[in-house]
C-alpha atoms as a PDB file:
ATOM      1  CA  UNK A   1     -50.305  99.395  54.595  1.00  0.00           C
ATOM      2  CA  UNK A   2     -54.283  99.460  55.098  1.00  0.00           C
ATOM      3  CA  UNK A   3     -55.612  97.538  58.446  1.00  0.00           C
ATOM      4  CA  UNK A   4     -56.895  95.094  56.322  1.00  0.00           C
ATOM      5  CA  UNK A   5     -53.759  93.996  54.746  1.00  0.00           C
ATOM      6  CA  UNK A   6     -51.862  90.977  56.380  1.00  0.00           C
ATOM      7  CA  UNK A   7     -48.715  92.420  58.523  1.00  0.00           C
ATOM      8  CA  UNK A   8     -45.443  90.530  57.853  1.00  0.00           C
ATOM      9  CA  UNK A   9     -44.558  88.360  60.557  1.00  0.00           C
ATOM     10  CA  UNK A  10     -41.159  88.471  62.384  1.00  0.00           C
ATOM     11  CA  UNK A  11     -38.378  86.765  61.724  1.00  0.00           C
ATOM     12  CA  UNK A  12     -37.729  84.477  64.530  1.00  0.00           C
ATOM     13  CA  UNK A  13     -34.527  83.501  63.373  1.00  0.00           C
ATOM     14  CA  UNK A  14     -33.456  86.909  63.347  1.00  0.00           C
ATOM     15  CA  UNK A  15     -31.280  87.961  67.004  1.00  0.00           C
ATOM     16  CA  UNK A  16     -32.760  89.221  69.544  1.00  0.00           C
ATOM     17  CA  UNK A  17     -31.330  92.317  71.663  1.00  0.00           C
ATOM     18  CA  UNK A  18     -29.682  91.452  75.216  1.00  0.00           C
ATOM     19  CA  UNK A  19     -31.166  93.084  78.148  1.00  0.00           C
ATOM     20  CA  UNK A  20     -28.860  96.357  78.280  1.00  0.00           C
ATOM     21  CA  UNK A  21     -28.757  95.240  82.352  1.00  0.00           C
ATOM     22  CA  UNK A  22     -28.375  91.930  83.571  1.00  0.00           C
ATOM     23  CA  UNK A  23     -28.013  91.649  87.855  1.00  0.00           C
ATOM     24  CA  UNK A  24     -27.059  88.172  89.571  1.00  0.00           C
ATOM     25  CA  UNK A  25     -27.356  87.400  93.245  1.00  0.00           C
ATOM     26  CA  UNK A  26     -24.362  85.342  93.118  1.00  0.00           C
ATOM     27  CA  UNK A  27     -25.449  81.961  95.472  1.00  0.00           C
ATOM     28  CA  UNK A  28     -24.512  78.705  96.538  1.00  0.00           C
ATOM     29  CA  UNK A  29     -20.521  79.035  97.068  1.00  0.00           C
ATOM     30  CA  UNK A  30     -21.183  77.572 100.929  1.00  0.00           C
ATOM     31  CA  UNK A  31     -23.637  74.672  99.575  1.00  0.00           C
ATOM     32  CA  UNK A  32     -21.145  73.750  96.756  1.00  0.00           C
ATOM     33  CA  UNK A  33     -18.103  73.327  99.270  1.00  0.00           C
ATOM     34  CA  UNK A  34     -20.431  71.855 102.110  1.00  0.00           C
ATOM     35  CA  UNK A  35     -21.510  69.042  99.167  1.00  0.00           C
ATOM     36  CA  UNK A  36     -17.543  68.297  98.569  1.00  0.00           C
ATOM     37  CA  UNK A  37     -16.479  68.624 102.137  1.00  0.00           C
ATOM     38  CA  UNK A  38     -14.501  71.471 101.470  1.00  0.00           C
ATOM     39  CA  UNK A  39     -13.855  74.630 103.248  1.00  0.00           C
ATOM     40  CA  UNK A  40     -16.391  77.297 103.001  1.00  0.00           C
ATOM     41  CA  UNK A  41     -13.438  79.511 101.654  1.00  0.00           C
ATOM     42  CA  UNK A  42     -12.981  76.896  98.705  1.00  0.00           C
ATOM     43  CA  UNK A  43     -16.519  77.644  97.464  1.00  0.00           C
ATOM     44  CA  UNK A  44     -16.061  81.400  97.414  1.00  0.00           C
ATOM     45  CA  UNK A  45     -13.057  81.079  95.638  1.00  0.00           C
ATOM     46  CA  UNK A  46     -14.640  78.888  93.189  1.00  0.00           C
ATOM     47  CA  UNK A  47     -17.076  81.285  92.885  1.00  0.00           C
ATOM     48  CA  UNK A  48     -14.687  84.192  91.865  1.00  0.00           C
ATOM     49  CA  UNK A  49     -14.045  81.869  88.905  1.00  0.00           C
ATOM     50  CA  UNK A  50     -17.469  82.086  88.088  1.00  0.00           C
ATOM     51  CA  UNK A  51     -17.592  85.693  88.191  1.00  0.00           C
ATOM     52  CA  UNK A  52     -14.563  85.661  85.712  1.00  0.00           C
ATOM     53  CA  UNK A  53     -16.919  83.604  83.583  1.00  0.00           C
ATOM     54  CA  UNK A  54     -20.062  85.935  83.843  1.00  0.00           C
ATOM     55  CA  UNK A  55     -18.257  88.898  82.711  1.00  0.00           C
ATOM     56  CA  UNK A  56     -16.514  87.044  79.725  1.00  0.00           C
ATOM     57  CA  UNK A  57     -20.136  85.745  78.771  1.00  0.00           C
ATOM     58  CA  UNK A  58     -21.850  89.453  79.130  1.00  0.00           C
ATOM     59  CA  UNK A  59     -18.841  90.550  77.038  1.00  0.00           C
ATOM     60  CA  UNK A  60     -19.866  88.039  74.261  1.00  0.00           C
ATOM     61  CA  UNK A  61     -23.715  88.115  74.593  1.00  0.00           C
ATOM     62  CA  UNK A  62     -23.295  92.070  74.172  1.00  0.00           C
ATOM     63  CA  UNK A  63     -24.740  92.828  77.410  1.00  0.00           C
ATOM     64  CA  UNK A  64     -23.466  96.958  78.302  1.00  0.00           C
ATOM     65  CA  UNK A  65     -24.603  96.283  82.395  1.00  0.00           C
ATOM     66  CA  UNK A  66     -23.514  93.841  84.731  1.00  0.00           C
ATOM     67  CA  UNK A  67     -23.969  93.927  88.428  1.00  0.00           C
ATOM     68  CA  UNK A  68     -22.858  91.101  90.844  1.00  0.00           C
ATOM     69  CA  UNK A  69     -23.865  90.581  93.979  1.00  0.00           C
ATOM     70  CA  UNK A  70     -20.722  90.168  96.164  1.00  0.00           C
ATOM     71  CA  UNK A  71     -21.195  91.041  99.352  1.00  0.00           C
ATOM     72  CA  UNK A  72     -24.536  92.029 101.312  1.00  0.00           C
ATOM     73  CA  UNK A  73     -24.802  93.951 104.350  1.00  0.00           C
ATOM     74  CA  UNK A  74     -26.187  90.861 106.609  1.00  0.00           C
ATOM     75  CA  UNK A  75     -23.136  88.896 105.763  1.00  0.00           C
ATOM     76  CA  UNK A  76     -21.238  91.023 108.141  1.00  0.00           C
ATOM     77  CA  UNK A  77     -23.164  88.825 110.271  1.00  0.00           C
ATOM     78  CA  UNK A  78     -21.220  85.527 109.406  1.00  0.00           C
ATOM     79  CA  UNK A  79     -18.148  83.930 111.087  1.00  0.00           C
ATOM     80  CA  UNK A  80     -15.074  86.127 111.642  1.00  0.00           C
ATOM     81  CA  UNK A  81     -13.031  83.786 109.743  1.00  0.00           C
ATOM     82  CA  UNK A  82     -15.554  83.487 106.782  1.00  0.00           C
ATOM     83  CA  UNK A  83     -15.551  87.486 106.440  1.00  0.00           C
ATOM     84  CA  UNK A  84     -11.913  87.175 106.299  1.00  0.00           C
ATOM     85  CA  UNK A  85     -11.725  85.216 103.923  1.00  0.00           C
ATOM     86  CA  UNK A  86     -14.062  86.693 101.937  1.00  0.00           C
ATOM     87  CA  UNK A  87     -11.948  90.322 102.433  1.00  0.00           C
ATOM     88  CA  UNK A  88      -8.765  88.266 101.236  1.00  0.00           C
ATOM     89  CA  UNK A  89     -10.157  87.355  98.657  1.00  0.00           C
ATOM     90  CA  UNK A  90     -11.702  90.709  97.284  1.00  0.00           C
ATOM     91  CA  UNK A  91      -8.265  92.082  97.794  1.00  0.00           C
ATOM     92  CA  UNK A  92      -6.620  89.345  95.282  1.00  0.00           C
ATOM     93  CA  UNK A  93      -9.172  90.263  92.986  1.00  0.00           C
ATOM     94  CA  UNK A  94      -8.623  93.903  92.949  1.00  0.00           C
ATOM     95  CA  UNK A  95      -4.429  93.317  92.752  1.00  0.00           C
ATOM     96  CA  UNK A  96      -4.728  90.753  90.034  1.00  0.00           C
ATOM     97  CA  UNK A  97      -8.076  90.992  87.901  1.00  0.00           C
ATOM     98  CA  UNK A  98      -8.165  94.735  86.765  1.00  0.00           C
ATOM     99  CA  UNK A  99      -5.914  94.554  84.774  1.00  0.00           C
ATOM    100  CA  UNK A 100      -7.887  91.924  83.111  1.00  0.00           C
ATOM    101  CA  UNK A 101     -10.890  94.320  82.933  1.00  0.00           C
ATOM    102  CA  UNK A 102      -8.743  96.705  81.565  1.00  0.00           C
ATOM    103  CA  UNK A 103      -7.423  94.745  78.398  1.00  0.00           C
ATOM    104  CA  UNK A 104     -11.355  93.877  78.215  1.00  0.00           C
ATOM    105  CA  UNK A 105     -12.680  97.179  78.366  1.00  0.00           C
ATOM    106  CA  UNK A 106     -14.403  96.889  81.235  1.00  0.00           C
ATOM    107  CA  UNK A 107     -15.412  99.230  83.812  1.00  0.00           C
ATOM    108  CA  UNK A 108     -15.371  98.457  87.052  1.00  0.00           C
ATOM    109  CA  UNK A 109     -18.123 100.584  89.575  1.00  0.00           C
ATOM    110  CA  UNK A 110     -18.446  99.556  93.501  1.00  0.00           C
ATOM    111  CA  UNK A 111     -21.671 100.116  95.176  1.00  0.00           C
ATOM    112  CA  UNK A 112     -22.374  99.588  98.829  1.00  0.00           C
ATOM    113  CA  UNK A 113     -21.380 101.188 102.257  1.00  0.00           C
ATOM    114  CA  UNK A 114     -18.087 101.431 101.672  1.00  0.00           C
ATOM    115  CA  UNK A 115     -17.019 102.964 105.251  1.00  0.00           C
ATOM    116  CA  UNK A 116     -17.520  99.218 107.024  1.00  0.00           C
ATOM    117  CA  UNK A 117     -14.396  97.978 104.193  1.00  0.00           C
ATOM    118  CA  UNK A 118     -10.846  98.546 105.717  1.00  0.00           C
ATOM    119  CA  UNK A 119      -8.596 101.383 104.372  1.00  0.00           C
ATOM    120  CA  UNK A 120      -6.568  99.463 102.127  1.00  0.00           C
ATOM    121  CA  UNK A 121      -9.372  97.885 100.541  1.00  0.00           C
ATOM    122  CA  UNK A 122     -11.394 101.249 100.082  1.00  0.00           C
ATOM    123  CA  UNK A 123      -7.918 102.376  98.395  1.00  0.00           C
ATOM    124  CA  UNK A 124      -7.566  99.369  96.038  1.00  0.00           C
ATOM    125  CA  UNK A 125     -11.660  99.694  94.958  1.00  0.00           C
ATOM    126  CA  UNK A 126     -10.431 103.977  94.556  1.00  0.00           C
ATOM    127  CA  UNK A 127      -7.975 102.468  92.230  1.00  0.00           C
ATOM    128  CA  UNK A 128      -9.873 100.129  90.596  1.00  0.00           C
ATOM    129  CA  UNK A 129     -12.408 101.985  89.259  1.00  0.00           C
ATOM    130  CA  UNK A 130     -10.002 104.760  88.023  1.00  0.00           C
ATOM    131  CA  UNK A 131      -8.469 102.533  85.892  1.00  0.00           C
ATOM    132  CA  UNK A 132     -10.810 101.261  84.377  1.00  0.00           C
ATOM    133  CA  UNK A 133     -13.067 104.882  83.936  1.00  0.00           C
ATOM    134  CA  UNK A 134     -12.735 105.045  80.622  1.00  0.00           C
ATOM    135  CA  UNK A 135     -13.821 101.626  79.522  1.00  0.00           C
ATOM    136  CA  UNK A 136     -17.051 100.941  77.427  1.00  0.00           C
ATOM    137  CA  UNK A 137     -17.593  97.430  76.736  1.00  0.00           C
ATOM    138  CA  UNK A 138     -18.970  96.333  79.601  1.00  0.00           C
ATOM    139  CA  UNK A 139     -20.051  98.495  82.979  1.00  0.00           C
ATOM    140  CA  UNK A 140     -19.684  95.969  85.843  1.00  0.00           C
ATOM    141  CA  UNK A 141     -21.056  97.105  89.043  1.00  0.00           C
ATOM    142  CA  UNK A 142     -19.831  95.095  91.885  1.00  0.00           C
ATOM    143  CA  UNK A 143     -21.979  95.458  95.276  1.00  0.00           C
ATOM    144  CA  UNK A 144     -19.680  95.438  98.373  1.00  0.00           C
ATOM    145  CA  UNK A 145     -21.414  95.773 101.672  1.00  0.00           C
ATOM    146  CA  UNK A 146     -25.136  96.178 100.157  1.00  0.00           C
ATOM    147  CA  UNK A 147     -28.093  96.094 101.377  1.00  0.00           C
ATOM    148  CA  UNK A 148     -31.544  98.068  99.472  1.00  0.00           C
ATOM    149  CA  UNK A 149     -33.007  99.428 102.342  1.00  0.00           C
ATOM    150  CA  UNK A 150     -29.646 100.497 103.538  1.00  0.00           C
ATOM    151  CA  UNK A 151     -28.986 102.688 100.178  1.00  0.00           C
ATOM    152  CA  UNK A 152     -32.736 103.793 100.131  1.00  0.00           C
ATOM    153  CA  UNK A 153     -32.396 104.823 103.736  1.00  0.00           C
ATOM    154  CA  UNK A 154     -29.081 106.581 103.035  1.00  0.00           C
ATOM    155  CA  UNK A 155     -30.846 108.319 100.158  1.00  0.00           C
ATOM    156  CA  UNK A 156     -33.742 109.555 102.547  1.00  0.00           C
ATOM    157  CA  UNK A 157     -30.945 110.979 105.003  1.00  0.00           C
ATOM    158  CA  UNK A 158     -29.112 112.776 101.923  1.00  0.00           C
ATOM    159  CA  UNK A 159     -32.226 113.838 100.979  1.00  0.00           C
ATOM    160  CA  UNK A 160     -33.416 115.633 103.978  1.00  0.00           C
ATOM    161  CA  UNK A 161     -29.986 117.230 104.341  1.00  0.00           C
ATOM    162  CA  UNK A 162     -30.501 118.767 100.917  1.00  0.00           C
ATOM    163  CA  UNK A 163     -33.905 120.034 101.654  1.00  0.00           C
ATOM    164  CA  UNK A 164     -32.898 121.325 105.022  1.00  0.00           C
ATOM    165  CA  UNK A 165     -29.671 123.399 103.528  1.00  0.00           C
ATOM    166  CA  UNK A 166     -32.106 124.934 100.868  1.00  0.00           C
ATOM    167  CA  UNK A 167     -30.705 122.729  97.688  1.00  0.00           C
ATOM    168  CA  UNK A 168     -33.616 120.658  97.447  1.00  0.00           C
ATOM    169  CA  UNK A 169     -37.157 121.509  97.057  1.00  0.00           C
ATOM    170  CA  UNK A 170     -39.200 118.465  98.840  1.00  0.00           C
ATOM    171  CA  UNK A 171     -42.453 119.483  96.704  1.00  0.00           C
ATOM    172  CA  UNK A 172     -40.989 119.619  93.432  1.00  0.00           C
ATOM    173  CA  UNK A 173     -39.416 115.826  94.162  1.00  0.00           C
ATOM    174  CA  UNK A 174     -40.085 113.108  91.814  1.00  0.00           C
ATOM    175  CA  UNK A 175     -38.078 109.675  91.361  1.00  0.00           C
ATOM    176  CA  UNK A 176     -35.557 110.823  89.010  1.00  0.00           C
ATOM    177  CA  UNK A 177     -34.571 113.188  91.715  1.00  0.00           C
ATOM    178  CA  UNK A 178     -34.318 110.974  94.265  1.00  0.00           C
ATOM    179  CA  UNK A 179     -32.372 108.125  92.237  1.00  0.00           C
ATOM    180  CA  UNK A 180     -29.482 110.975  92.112  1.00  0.00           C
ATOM    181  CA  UNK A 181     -29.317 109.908  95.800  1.00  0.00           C
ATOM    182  CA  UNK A 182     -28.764 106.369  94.788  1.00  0.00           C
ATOM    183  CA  UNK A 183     -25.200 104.842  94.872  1.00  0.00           C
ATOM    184  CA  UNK A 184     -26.829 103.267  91.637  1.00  0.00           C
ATOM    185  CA  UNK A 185     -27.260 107.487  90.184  1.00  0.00           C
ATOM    186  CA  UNK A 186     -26.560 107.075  85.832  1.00  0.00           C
ATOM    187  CA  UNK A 187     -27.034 103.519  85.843  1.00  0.00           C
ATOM    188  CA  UNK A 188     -30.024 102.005  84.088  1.00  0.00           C
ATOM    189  CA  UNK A 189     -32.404  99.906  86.135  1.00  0.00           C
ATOM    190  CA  UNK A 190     -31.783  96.478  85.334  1.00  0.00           C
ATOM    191  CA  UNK A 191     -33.798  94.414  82.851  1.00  0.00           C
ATOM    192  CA  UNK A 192     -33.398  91.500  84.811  1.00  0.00           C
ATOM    193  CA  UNK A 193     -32.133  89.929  87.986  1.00  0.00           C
ATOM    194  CA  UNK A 194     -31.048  86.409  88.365  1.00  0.00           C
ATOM    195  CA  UNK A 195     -30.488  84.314  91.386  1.00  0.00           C
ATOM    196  CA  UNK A 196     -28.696  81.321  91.174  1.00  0.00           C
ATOM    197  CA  UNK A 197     -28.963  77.841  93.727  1.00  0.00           C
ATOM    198  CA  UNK A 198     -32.682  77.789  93.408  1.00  0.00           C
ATOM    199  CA  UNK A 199     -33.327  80.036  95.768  1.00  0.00           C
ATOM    200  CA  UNK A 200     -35.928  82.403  95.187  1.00  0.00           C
ATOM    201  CA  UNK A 201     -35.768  85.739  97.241  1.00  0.00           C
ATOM    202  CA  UNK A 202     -34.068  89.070  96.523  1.00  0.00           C
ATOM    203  CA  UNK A 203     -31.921  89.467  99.771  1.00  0.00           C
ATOM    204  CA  UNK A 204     -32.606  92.959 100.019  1.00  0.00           C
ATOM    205  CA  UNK A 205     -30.734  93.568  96.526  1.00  0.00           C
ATOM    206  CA  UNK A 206     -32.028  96.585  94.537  1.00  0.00           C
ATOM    207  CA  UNK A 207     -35.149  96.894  95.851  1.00  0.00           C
ATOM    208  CA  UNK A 208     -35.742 100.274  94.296  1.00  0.00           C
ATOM    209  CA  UNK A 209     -34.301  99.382  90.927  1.00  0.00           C
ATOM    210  CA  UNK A 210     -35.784  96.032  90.599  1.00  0.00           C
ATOM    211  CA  UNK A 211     -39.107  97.425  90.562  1.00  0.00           C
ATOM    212  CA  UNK A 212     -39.801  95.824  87.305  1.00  0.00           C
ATOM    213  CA  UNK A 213     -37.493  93.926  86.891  1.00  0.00           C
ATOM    214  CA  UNK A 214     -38.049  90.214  85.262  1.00  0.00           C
ATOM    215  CA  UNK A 215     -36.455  87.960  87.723  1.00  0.00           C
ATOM    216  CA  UNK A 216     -35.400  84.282  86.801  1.00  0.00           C
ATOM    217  CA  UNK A 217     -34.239  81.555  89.659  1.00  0.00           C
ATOM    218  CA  UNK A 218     -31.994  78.935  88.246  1.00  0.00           C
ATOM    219  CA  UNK A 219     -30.809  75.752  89.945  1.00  0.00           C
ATOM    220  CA  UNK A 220     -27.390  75.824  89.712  1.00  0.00           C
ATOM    221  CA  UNK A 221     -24.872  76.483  92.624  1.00  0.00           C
ATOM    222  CA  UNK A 222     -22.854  79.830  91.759  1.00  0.00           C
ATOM    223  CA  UNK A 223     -19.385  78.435  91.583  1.00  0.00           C
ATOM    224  CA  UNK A 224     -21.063  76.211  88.847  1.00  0.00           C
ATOM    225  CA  UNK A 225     -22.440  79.066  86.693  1.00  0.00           C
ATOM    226  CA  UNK A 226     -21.070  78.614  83.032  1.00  0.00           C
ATOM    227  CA  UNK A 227     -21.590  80.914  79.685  1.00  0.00           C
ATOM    228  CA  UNK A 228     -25.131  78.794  79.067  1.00  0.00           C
ATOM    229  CA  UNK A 229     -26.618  80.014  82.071  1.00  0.00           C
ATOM    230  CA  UNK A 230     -26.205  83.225  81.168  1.00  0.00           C
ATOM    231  CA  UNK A 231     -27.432  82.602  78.039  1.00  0.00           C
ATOM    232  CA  UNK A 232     -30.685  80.497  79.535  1.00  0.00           C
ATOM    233  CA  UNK A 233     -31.346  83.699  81.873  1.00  0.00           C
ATOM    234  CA  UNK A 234     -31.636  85.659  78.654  1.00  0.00           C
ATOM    235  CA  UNK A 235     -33.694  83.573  76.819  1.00  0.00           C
ATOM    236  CA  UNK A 236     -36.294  83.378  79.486  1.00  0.00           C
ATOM    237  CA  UNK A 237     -35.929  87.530  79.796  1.00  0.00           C
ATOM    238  CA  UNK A 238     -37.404  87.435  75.912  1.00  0.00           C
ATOM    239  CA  UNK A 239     -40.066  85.141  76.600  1.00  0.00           C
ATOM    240  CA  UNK A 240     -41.494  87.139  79.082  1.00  0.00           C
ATOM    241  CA  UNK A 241     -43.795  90.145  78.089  1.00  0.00           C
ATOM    242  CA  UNK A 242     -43.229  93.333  79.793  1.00  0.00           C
ATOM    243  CA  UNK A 243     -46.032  95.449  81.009  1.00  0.00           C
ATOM    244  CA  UNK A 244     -44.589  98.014  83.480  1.00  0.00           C
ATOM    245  CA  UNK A 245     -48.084  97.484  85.376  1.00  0.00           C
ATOM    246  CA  UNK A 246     -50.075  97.867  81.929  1.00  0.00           C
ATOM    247  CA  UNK A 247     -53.392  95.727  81.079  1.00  0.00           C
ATOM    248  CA  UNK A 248     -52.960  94.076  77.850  1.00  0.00           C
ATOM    249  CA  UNK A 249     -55.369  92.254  75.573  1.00  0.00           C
END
């Protein structure tokens, strides 16, 4: 085709790729209960439902990276009770949902500072994410005890002990050498993150990987979040146009 010949124009009607990686800062599970006069605990349950949902919608939308939010560093700072709660729960989900992600074929990764978790929970996450190794359909990445400048700063630390035992070469560094200190190492950055409740901050959530990432803030409370959200997340990820810090026009 010559420049001066008229270029076809694309089919709109034809599908669009999903981002390969979605990430959700799952929020609102206290304001949803607090609205109903429920227990805080009843909104975090509801919102493990809504996880179920999210993964089943990824699944379908063809999406190969999840990661979910669980758990961030500074919630260590809530109420006893609510932190036990929260623990109880993850260990009902990790008896009684991988088996689910197993018939699914999904694979189940934990990032996060996993020493702070309690034996038997470390164990069951061990477990977890053996059984499900070999799955393909979806990569779900669950962040337990996260916080971004917790990993970065855990990277740094690795880092230096690399370069100080003679492994590591500080001058030849560059950032795919320091992602392998990430607990986020083989894992594409994601495409987009999306925070749910209306909120619009990143809590400290993948601050290295998120470096261009689109992000899109939707209204609804967590335990709320259906299929459609998902799919309205997406469909604001292809109307944006990515420049990775490039002029255009």
């Amino acid at each position: 085709m010559s420049g001066s010949e008229a270029r076809l124009p694309l089919d709109a009607s034809l599908p669009q790729r999903p981002p390969t990686h979605v990430a959700i800062i799952m929020d609102g599970n206290r304001r949803w209960a607090q609205a109903r006069g429920l227990p805080v605990a009843a909104g975090h349950q509801r919102g493990s439902q809504a996880a179920r949902r999210a993964i089943e919608a990824a699944i379908q939308q063809g999406i190969a990276y999840l990661t979910l939010y669980g758990f961030s560093s500074e919630n260590w700072k809530r109420p006893q009770d609510e932190v036990a709660d929260l623990m109880g729960l993850l260990r009902w989900y990790l008896n009684n949902e991988v088996k689910r992600l197993v018939e699914n074929g999904v694979r189940l990764r934990v990032i996060g500072d996993r020493t702070r978790l309690d034996p038997d929970i470390r164990a069951m996450i061990e477990r977890a994410e053996a059984a499900t190794e070999a799955n393909r359909r979806l990569n779900l990445t669950v962040a337990l005890s996260y916080g971004g400048r917790q990993e970065i700063l855990a990277a740094a630390r690795a880092l230096a002990e690399a370069a100080r035992g003679g492994s590591l070469d500080p001058a030849a560094l560059d950032e795919a050498g320091f992602e392998r200190f990430l607990f986020t190492h083989g894992m594409p950055d994601p495409d987009v993150i999306v925070r749910t409740s209306g909120e619009k901050r990143i809590s400290n959530f993948l601050l290295w990987q998120g470096a261009y990432a689109e992000f899109v803030f939707l209204d609804v409370l967590w335990p709320d979040f259906a299929a459609e959200h998902l799919a309205e997340a997406v469909a604001e990820f292809h109307r944006r146009e990515r420049r990775y810090g490039a002029r255009t026009g």
